[in-house]
C-alpha atoms as a PDB file:
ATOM      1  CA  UNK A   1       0.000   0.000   0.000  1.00  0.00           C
ATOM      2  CA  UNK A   2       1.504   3.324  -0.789  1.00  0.00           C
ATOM      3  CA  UNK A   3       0.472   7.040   0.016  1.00  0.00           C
ATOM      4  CA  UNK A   4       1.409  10.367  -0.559  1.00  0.00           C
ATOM      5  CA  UNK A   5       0.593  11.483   2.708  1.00  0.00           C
ATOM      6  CA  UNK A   6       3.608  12.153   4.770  1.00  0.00           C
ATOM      7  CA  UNK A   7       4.255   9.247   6.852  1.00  0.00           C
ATOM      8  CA  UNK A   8       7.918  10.125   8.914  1.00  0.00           C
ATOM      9  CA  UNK A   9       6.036  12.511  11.911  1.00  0.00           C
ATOM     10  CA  UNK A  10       2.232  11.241  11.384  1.00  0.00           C
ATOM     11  CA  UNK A  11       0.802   8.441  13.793  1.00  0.00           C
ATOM     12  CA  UNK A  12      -1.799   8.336  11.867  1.00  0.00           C
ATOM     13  CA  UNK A  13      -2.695   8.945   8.215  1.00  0.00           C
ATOM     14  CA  UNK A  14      -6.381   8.980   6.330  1.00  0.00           C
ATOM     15  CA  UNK A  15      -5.792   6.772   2.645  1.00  0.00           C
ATOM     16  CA  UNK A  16      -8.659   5.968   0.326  1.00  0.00           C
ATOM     17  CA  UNK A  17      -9.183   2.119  -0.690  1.00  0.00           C
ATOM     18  CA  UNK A  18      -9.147   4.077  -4.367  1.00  0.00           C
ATOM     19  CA  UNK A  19      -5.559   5.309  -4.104  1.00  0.00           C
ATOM     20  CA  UNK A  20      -4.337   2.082  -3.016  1.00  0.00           C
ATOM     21  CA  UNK A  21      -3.711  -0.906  -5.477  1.00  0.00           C
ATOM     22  CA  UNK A  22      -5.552  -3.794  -2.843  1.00  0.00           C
ATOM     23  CA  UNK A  23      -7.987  -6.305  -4.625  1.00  0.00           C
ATOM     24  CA  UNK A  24      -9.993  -6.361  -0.883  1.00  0.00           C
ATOM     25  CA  UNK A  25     -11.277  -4.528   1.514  1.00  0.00           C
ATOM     26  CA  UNK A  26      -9.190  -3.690   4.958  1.00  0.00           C
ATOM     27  CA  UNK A  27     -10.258  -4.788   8.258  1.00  0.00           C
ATOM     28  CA  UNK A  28     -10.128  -2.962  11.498  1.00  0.00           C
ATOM     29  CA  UNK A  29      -6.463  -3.577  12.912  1.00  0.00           C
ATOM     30  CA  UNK A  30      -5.602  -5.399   9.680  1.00  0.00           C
ATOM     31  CA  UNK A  31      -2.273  -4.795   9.875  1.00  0.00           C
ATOM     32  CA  UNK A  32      -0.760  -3.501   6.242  1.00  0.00           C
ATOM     33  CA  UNK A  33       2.404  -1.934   5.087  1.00  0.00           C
ATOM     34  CA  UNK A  34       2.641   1.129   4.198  1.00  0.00           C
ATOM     35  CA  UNK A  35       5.448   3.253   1.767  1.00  0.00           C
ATOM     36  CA  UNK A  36       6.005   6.799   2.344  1.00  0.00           C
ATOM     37  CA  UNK A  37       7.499   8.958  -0.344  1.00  0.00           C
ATOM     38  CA  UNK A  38      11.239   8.411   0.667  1.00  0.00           C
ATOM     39  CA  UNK A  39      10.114   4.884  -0.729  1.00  0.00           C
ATOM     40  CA  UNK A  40      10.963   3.867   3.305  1.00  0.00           C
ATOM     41  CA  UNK A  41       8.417   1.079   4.354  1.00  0.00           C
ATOM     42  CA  UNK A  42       6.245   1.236   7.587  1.00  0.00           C
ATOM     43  CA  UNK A  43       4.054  -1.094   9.450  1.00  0.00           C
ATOM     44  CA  UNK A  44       0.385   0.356  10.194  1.00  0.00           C
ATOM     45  CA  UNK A  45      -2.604  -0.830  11.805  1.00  0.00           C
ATOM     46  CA  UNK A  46      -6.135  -0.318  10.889  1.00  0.00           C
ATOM     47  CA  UNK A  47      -7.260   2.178  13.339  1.00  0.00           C
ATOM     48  CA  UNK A  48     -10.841   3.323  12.070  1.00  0.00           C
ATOM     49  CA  UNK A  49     -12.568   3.114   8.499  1.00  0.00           C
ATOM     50  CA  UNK A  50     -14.846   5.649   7.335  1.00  0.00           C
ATOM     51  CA  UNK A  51     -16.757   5.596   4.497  1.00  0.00           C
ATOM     52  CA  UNK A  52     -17.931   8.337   2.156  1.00  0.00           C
ATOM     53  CA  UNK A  53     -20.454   8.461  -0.645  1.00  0.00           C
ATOM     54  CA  UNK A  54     -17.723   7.964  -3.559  1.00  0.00           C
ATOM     55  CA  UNK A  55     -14.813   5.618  -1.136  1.00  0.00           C
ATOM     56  CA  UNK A  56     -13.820   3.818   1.743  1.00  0.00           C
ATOM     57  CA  UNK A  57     -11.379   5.663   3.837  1.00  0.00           C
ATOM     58  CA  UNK A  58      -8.902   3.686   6.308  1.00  0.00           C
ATOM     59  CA  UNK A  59      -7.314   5.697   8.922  1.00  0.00           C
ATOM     60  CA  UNK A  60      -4.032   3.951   9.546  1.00  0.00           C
ATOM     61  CA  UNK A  61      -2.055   3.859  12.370  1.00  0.00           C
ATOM     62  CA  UNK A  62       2.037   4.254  11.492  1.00  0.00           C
ATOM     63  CA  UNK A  63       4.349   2.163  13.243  1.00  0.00           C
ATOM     64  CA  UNK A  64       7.664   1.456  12.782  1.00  0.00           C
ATOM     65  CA  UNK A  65      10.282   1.373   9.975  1.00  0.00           C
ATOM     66  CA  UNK A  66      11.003  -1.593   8.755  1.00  0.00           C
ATOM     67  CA  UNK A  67      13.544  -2.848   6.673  1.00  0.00           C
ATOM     68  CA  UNK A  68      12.774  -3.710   2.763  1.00  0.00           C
ATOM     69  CA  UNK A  69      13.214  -7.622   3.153  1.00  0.00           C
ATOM     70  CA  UNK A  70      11.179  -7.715   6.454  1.00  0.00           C
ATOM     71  CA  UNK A  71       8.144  -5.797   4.419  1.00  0.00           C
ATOM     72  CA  UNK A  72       8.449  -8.081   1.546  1.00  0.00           C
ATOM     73  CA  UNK A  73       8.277 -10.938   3.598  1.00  0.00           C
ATOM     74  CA  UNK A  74       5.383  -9.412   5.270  1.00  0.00           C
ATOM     75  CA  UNK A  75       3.383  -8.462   2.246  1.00  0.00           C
ATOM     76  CA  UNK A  76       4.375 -12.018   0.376  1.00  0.00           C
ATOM     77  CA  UNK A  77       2.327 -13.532   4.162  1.00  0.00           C
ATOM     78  CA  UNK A  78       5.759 -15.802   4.797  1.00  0.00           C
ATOM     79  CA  UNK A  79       6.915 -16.746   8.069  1.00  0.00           C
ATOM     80  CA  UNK A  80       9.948 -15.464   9.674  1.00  0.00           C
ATOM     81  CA  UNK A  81      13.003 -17.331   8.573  1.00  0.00           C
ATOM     82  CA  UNK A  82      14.472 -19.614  11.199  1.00  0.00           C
ATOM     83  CA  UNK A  83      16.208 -18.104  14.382  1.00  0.00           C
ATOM     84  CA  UNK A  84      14.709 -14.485  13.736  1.00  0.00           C
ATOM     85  CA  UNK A  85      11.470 -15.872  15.280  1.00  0.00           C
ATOM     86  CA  UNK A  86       9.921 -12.839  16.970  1.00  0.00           C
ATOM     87  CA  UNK A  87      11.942 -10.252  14.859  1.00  0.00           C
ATOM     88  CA  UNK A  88       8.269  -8.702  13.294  1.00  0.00           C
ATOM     89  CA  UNK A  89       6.945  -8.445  16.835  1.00  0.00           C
ATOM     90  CA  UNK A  90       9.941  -6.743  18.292  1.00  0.00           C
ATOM     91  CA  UNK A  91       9.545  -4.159  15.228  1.00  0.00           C
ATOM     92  CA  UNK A  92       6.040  -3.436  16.391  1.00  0.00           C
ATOM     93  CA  UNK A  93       6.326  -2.877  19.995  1.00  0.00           C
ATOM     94  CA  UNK A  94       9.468  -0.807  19.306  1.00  0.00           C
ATOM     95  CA  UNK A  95       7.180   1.037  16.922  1.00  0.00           C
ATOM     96  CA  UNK A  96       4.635   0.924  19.624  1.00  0.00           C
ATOM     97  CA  UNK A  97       7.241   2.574  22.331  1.00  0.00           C
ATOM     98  CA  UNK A  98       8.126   5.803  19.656  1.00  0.00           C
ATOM     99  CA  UNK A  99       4.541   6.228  19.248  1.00  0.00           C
ATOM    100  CA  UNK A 100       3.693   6.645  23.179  1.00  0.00           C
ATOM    101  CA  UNK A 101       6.983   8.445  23.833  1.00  0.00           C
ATOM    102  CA  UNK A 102       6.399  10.762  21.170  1.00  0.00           C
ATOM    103  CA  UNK A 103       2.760  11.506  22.740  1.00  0.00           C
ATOM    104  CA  UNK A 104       4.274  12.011  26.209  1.00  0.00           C
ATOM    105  CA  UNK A 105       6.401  14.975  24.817  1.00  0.00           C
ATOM    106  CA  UNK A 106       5.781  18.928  25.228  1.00  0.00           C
END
């Protein structure tokens, strides 16, 4: 999934199903990946979808960066190779702890 909202400072961003290329509908906290404009990939959640006389809008929630292998594996629905079990989760939470520090700040 890719959008041309900025991503980097966002926790959340609002993309239609219309500007993305999925053959489905989302779910609520589907989780997705999600390509800024640096091309650098992102895990997101679905946070909330709204829906509008012409689209469906999904409100994503960013998480972290992750590297290009990790969000092709991701998007492809493979398993984490042997002995990086746990690797994807780690990712999230860390994502996870940015997001709540960030919200804690003046």
């Amino acid at each position: 999934m890719s959008t041309s909202e900025a991503v980097g400072g966002a926790d959340r961003v609002r993309i239609a199903h219309s500007a993305t290329s999925l053959t489905h509908g989302l779910e609520p906290h589907e989780g997705v990946v999600l390509v800024d404009d640096g091309g650098e990939q992102h895990l997101a959640v679905v946070a909330d979808i709204e829906f509008e006389l012409e689209d469906t809008v999904y409100v994503l929630e960013v998480g972290a960066r992750v590297p290009e292998e990790t969000a092709d594996r991701l998007v492809a629905g493979a398993g984490e190779p042997a002995g990086e079990e746990g690797v994807t989760e780690v990712i999230r939470l860390l994502g996870e702890l940015r997001r709540r520090v960030g919200q804690r700040a003046p």
